[in-house]
PDB file of N, CA and C in Angstrom:
ATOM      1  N   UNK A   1      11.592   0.860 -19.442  1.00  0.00           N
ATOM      2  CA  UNK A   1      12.198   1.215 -18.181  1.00  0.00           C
ATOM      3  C   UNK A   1      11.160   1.053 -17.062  1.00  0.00           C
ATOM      4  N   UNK A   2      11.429   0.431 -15.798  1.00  0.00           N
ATOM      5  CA  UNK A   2      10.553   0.118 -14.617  1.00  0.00           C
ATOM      6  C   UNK A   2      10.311   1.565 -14.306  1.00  0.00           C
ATOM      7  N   UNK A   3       8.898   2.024 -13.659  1.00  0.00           N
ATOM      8  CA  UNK A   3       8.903   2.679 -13.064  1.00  0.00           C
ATOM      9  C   UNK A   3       9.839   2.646 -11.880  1.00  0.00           C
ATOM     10  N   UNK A   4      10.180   4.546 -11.244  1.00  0.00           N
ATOM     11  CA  UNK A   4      11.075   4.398  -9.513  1.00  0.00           C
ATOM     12  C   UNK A   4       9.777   5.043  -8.553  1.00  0.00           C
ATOM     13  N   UNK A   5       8.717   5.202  -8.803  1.00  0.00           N
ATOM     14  CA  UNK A   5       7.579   5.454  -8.166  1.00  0.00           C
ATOM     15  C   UNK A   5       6.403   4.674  -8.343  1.00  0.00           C
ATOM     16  N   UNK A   6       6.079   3.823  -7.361  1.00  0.00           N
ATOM     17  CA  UNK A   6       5.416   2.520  -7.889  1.00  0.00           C
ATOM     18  C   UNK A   6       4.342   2.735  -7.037  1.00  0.00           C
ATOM     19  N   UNK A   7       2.429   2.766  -7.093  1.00  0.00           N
ATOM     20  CA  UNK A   7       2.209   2.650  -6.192  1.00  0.00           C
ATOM     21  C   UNK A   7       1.376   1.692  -5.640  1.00  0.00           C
ATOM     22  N   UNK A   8       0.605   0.830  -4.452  1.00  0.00           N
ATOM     23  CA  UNK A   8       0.193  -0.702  -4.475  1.00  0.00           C
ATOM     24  C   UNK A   8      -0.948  -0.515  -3.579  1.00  0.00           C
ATOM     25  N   UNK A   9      -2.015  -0.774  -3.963  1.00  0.00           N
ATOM     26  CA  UNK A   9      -3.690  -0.694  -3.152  1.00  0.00           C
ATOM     27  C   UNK A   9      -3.331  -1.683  -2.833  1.00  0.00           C
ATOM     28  N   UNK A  10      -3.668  -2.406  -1.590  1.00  0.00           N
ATOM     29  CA  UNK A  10      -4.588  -3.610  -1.298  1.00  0.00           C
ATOM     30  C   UNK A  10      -5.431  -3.643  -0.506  1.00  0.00           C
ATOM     31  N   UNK A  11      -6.507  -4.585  -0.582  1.00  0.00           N
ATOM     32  CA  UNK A  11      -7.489  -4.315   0.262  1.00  0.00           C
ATOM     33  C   UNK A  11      -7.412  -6.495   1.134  1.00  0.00           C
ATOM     34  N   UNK A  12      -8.240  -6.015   2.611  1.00  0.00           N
ATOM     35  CA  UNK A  12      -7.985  -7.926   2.425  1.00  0.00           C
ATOM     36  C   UNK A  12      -9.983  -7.404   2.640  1.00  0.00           C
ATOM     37  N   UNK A  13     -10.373  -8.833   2.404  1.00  0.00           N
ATOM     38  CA  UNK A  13     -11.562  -8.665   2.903  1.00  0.00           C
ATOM     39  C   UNK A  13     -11.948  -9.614   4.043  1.00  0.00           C
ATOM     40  N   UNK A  14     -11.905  -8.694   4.957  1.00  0.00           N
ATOM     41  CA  UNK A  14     -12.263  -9.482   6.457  1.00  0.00           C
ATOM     42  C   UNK A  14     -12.796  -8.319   7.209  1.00  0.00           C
ATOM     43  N   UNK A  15     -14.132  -8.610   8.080  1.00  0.00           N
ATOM     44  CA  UNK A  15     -14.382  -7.746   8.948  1.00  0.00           C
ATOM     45  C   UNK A  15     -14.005  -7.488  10.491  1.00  0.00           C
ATOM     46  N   UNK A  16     -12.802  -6.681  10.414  1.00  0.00           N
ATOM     47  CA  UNK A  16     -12.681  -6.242  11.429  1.00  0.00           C
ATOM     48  C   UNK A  16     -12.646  -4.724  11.800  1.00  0.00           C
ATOM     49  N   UNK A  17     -12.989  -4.174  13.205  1.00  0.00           N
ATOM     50  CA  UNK A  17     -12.802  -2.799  13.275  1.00  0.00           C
ATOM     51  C   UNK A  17     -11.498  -2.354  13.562  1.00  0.00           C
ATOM     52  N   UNK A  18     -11.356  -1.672  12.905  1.00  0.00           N
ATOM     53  CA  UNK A  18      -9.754  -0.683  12.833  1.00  0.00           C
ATOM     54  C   UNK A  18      -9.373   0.020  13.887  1.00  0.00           C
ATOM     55  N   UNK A  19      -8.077  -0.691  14.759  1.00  0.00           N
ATOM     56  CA  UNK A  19      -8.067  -0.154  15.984  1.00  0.00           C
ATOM     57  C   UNK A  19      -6.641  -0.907  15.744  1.00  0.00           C
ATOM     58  N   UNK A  20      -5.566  -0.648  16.979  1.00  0.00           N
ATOM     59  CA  UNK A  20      -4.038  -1.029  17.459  1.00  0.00           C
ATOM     60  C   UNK A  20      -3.598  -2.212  17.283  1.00  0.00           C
ATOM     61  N   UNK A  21      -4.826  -3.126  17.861  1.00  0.00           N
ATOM     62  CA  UNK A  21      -4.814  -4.640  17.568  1.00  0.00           C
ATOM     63  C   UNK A  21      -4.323  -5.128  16.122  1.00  0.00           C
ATOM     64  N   UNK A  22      -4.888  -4.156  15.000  1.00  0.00           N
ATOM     65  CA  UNK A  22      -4.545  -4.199  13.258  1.00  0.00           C
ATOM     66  C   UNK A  22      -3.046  -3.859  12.789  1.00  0.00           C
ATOM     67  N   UNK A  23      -2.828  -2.403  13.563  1.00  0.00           N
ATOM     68  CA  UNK A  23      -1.254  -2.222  12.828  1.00  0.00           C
ATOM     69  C   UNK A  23      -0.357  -1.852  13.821  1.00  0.00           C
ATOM     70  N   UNK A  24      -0.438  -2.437  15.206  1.00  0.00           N
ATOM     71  CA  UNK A  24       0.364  -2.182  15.945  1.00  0.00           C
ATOM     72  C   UNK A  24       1.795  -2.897  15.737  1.00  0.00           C
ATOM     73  N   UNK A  25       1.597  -4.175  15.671  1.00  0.00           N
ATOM     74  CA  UNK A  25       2.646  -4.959  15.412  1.00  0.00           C
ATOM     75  C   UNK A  25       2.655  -4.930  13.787  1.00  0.00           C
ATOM     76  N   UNK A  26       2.149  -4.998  12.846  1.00  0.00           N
ATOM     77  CA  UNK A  26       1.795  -4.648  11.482  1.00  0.00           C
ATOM     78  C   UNK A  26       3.262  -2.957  11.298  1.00  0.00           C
ATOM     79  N   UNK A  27       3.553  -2.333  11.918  1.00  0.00           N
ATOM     80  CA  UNK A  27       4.309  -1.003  11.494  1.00  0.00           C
ATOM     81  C   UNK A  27       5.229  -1.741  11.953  1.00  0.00           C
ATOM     82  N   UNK A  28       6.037  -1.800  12.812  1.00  0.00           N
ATOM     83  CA  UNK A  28       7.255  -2.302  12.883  1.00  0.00           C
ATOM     84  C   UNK A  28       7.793  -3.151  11.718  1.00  0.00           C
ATOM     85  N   UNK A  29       6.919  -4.025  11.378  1.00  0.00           N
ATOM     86  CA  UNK A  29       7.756  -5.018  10.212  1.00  0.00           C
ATOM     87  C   UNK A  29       7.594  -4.665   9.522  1.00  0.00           C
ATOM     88  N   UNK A  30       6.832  -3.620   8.760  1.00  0.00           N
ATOM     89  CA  UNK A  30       6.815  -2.954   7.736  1.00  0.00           C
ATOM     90  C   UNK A  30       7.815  -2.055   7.047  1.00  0.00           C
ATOM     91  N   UNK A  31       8.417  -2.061   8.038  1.00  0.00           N
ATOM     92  CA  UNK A  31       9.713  -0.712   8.217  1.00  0.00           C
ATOM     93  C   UNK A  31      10.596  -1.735   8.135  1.00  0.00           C
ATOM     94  N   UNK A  32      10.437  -2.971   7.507  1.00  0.00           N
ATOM     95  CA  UNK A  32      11.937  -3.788   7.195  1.00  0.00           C
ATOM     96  C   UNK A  32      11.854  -3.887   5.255  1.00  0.00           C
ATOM     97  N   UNK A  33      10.615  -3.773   4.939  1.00  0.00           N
ATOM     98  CA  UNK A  33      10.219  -3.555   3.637  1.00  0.00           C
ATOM     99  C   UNK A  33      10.814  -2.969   2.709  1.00  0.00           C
ATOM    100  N   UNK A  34      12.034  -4.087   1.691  1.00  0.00           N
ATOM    101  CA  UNK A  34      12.699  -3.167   1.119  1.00  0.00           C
ATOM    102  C   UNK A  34      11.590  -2.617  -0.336  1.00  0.00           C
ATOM    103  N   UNK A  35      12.393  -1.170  -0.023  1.00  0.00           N
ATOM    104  CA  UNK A  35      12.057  -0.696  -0.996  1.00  0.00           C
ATOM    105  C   UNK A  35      10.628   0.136  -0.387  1.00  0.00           C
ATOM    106  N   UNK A  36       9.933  -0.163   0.257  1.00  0.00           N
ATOM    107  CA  UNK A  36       8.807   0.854   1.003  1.00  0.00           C
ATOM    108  C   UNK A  36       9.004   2.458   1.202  1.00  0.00           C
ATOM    109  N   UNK A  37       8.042   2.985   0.936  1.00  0.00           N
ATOM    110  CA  UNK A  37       8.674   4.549   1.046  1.00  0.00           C
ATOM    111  C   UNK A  37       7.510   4.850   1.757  1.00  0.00           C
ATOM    112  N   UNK A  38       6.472   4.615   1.723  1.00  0.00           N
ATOM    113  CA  UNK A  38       5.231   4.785   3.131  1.00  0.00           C
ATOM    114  C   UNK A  38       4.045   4.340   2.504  1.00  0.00           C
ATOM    115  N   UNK A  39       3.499   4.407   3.495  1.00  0.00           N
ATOM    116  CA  UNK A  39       2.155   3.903   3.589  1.00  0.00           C
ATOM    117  C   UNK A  39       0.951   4.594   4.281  1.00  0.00           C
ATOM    118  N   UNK A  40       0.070   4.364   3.551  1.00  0.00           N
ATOM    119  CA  UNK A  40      -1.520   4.958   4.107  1.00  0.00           C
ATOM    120  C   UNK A  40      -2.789   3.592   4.855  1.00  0.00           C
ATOM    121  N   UNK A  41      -2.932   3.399   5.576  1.00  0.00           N
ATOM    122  CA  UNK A  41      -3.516   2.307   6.079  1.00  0.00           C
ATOM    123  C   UNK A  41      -5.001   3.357   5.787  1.00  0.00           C
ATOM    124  N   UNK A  42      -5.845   2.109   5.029  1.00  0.00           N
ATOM    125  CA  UNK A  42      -7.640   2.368   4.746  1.00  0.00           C
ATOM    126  C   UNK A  42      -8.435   1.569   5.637  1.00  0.00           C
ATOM    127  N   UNK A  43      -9.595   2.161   5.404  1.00  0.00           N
ATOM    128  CA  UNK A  43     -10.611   1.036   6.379  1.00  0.00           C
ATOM    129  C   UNK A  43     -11.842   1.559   5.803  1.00  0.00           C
ATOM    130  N   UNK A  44     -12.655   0.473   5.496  1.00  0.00           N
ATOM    131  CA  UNK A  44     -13.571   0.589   4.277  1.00  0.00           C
ATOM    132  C   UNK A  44     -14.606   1.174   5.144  1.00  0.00           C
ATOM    133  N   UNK A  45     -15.542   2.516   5.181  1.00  0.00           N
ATOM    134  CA  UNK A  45     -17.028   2.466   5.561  1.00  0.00           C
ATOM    135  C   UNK A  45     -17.549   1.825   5.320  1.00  0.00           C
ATOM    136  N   UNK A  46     -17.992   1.512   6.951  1.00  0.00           N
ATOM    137  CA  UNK A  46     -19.642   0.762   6.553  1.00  0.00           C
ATOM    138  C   UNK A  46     -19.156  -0.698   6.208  1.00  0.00           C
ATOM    139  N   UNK A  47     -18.152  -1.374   5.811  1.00  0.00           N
ATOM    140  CA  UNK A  47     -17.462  -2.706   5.819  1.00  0.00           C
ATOM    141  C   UNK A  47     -16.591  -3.058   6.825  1.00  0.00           C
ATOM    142  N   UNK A  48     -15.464  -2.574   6.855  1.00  0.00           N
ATOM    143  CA  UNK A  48     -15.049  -2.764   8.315  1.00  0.00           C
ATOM    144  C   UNK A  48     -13.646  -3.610   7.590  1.00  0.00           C
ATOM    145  N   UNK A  49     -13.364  -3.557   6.397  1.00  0.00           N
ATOM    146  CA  UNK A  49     -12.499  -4.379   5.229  1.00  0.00           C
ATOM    147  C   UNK A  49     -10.960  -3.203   5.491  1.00  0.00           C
ATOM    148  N   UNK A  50     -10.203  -3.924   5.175  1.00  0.00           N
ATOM    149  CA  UNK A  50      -9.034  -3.673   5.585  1.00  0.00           C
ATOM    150  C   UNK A  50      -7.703  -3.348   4.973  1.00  0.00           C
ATOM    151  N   UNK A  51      -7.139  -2.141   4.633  1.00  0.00           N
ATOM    152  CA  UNK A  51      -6.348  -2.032   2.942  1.00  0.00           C
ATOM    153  C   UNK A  51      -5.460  -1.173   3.358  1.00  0.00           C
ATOM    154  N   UNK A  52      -4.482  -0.363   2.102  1.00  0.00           N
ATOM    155  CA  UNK A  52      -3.496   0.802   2.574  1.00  0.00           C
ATOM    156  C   UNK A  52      -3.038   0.380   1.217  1.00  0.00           C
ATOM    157  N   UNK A  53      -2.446   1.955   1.104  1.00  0.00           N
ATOM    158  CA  UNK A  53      -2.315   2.940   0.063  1.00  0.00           C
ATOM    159  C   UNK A  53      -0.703   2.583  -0.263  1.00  0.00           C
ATOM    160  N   UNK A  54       0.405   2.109  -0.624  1.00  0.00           N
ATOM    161  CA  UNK A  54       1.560   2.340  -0.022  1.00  0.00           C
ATOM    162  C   UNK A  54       2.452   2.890  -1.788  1.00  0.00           C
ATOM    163  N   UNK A  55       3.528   3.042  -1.072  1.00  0.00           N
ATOM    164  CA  UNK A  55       4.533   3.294  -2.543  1.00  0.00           C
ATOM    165  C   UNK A  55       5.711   2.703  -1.950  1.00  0.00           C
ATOM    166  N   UNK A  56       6.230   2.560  -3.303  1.00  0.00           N
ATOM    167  CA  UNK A  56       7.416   1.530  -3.259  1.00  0.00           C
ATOM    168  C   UNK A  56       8.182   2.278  -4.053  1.00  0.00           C
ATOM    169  N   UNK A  57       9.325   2.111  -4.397  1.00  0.00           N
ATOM    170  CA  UNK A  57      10.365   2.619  -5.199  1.00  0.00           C
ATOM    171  C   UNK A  57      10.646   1.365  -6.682  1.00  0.00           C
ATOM    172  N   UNK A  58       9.996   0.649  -6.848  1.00  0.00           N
ATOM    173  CA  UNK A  58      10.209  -0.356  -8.129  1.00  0.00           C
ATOM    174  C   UNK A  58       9.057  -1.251  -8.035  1.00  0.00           C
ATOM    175  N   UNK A  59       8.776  -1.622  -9.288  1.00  0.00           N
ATOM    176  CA  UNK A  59       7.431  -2.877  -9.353  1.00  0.00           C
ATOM    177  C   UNK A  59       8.005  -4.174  -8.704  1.00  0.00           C
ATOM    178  N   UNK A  60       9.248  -4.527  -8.548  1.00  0.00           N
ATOM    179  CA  UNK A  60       9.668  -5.943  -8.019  1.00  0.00           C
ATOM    180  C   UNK A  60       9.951  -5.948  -6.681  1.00  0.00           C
ATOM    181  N   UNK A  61       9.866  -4.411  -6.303  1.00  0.00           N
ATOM    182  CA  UNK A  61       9.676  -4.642  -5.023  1.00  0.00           C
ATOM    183  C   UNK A  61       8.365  -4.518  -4.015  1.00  0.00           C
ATOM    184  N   UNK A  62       7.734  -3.844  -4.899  1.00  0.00           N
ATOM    185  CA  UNK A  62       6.043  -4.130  -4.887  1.00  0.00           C
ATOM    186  C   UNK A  62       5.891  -5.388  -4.938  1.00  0.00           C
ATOM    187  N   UNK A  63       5.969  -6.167  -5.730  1.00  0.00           N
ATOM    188  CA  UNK A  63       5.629  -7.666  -6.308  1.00  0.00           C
ATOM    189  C   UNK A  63       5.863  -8.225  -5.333  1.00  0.00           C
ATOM    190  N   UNK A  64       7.253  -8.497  -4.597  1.00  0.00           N
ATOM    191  CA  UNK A  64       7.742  -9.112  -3.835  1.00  0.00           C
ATOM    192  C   UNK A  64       6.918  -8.846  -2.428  1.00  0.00           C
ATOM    193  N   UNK A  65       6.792  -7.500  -1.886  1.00  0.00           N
ATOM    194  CA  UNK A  65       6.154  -7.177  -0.953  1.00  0.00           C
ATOM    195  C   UNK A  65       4.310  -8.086  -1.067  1.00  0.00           C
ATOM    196  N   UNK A  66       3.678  -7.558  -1.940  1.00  0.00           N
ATOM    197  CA  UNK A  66       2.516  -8.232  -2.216  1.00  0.00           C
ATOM    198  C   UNK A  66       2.648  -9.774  -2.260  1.00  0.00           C
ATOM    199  N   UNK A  67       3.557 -10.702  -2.878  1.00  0.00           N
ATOM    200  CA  UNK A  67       3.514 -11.885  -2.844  1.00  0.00           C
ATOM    201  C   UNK A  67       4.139 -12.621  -1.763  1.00  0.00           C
ATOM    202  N   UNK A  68       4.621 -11.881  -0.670  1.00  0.00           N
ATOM    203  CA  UNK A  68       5.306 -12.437   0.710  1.00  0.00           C
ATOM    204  C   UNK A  68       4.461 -11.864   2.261  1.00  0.00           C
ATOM    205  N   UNK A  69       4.543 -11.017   2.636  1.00  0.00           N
ATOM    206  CA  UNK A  69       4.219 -10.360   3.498  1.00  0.00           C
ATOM    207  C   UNK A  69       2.707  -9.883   3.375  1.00  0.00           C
ATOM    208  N   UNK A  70       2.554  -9.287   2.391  1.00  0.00           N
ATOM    209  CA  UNK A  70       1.082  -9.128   2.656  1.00  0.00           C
ATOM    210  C   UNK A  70       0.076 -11.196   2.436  1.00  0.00           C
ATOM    211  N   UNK A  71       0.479 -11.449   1.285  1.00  0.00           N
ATOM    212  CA  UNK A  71      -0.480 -12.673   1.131  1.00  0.00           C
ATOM    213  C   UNK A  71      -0.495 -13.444   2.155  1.00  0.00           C
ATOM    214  N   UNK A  72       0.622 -13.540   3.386  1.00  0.00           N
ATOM    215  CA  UNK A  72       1.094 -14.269   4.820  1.00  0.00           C
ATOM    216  C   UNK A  72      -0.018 -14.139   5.618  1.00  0.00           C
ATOM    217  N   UNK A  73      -0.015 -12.136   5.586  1.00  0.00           N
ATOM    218  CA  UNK A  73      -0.788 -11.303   6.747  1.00  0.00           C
ATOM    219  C   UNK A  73      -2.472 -12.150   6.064  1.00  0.00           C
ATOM    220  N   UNK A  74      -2.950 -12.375   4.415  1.00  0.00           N
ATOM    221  CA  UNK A  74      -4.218 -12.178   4.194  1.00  0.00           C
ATOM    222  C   UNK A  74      -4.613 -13.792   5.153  1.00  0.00           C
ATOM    223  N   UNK A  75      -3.448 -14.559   4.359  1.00  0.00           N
ATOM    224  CA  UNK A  75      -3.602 -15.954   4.877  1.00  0.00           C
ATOM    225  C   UNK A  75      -3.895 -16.086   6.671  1.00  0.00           C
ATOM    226  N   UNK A  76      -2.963 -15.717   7.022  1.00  0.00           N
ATOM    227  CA  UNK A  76      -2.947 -15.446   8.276  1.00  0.00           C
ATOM    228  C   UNK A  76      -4.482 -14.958   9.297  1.00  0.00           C
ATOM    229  N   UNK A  77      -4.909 -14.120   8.671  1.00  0.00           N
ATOM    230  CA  UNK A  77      -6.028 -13.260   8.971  1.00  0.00           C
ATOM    231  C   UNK A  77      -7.534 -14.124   8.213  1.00  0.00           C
ATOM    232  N   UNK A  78      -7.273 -15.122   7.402  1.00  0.00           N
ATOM    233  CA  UNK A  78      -8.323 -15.808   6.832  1.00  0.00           C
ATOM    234  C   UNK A  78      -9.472 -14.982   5.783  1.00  0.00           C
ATOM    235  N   UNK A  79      -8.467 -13.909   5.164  1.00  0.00           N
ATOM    236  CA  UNK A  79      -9.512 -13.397   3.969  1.00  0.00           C
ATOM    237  C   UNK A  79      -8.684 -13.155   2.934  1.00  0.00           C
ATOM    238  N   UNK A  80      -9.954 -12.721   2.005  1.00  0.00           N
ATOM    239  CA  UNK A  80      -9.090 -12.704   0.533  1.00  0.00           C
ATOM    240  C   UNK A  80      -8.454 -11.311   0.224  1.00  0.00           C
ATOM    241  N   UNK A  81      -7.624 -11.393  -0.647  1.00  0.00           N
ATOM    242  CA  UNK A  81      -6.481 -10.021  -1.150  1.00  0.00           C
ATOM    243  C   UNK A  81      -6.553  -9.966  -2.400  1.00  0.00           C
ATOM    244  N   UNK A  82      -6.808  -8.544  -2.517  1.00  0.00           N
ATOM    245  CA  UNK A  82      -7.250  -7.669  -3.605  1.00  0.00           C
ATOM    246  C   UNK A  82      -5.743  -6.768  -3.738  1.00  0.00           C
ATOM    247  N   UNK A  83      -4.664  -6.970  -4.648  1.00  0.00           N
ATOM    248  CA  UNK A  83      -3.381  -6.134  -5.110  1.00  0.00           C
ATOM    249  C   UNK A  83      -3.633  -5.750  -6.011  1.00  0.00           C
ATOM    250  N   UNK A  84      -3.483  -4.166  -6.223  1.00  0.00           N
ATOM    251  CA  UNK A  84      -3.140  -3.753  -7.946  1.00  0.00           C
ATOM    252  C   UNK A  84      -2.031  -2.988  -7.721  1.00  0.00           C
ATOM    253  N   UNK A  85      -0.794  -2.780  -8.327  1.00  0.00           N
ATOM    254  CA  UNK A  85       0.426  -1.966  -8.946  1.00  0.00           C
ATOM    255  C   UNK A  85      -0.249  -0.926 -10.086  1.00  0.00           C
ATOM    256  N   UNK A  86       0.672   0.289  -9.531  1.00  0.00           N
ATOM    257  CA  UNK A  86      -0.263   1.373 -10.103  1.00  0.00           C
ATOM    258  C   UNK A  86       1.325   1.913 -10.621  1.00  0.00           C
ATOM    259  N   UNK A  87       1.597   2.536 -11.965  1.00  0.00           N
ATOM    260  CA  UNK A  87       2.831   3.407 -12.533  1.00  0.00           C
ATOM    261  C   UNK A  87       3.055   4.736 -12.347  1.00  0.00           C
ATOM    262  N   UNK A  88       3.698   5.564 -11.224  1.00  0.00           N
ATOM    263  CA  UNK A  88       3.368   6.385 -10.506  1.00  0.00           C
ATOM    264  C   UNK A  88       4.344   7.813 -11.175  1.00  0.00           C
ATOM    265  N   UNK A  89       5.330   7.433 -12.144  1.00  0.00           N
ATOM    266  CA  UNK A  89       5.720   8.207 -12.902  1.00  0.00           C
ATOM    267  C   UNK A  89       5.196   8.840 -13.960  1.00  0.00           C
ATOM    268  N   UNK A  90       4.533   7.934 -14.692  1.00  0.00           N
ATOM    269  CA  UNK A  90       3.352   9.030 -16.011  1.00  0.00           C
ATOM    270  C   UNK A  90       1.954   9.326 -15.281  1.00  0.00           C
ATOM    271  N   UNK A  91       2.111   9.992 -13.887  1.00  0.00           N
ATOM    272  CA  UNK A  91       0.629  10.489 -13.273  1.00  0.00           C
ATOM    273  C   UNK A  91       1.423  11.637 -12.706  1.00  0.00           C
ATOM    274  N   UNK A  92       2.680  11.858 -12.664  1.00  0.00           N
ATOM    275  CA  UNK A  92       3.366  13.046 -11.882  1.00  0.00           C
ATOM    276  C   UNK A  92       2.571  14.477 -12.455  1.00  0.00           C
ATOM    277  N   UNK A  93       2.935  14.485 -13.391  1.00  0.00           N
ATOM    278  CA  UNK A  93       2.482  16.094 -14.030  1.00  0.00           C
ATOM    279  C   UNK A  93       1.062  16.408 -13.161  1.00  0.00           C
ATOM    280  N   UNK A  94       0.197  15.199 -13.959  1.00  0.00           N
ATOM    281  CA  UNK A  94      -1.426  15.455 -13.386  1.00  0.00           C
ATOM    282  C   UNK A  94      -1.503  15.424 -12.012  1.00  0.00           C
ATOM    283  N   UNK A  95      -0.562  14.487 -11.045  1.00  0.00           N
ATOM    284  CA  UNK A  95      -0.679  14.542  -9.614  1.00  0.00           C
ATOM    285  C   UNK A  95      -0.517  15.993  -8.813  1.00  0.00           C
ATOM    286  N   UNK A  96       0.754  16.406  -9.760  1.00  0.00           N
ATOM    287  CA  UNK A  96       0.915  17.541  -9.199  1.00  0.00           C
ATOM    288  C   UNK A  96      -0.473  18.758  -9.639  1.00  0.00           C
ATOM    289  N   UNK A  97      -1.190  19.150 -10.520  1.00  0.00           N
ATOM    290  CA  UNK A  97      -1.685  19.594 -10.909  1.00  0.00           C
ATOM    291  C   UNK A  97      -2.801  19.304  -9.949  1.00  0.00           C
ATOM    292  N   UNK A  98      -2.996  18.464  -9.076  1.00  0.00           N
ATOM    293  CA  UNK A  98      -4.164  18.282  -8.100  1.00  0.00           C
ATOM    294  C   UNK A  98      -3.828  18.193  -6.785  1.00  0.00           C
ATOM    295  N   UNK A  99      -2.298  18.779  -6.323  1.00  0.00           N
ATOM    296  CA  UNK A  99      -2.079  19.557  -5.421  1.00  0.00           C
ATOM    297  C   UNK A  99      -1.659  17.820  -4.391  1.00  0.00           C
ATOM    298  N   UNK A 100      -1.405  16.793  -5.483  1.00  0.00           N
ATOM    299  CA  UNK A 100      -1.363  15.463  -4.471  1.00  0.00           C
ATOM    300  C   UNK A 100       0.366  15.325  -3.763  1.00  0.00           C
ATOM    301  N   UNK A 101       0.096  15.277  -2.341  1.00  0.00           N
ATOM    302  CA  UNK A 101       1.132  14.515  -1.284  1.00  0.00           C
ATOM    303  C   UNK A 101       2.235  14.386  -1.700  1.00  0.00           C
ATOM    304  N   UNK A 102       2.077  13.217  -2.648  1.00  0.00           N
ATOM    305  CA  UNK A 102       2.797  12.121  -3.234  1.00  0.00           C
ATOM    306  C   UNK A 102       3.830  12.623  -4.466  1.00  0.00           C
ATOM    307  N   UNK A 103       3.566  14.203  -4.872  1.00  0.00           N
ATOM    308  CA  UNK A 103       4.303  14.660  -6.054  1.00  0.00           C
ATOM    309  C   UNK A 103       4.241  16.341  -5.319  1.00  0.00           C
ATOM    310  N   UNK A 104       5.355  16.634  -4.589  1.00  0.00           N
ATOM    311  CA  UNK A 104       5.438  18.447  -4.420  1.00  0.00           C
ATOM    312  C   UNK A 104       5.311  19.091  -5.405  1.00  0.00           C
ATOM    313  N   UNK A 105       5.035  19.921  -5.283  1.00  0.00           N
ATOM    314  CA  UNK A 105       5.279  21.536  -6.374  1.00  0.00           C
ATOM    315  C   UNK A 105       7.318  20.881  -6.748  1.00  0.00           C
ATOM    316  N   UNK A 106       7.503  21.159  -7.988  1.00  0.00           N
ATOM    317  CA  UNK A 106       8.695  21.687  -8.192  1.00  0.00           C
ATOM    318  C   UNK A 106       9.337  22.544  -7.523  1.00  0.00           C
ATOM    319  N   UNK A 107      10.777  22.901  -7.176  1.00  0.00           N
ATOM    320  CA  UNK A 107      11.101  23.558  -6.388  1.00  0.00           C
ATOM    321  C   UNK A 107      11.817  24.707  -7.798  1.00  0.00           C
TER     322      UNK A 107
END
C-alpha cells in the first residue's frame, strides 16, 4: 500500500541569498501542486544552497512534483537537484513521540 503521508527534501545547489526574489513568485505556483499539503522552504548556513521540506499526500505525486516543477525550477536556475521521498506513515508513532508539527497528539 502507497504511503498517504509522503515526505520530499530537496535541496538545488546554487548560491544564492534567500530573500523574495527566491519564493515570491515560487508560492503562488506551488499552490497549484496537486497533492501538496505544505511546505518548509531551507537555506543552507554558511552555503547560501537552496531546499524545502514539503509533504505530499502520495509518492506519485511527489514523483511527479520532483520530476516536473522542481527539475524546471533546478534547470532553470542552473544547479544541480538533490530529491529524496521519505514514508511518512511508519515514522507517525515516533514523530509524535518527539512532539513533531507534522503528526498532533491524538485527539
Amino acid at each position: 500500500m502507497s504511503p498517504t503521508k509522503v515526505f520530499l527534501y530537496a535541496e538545488f545547489q546554487v548560491s544564492a541569498p534567500f530573500g523574495p526574489e527566491i519564493w515570491k513568485d515560487a508560492n503562488p505556483a506551488m499552490h497549484t501542486v496537486k497533492g501538496l499539503r505544505n511546505k518548509t522552504w531551507l537555506s543552507g548556513v554558511g552555503t547560501n544552497t537552496i531546499g524545502g521540506f514539503y509533504e505530499f499526500d502520495s509518492v506519485e505525486n511527489a514523483r511527479a512534483y520532483a520530476e516536473g516543477m522542481l527539475t524546471d525550477f533546478a534547470r532553470r536556475a542552473g544547479g544541480s537537484l538533490t530529491v529524496k521521498l521519505f514514508n511518512g506513515d511508519v515514522v507517525q508513532e515516533a514523530s509524535r513521540g518527539m512532539n513533531s508539527p507534522f503528526f498532533p497528539a491524538a485527539s
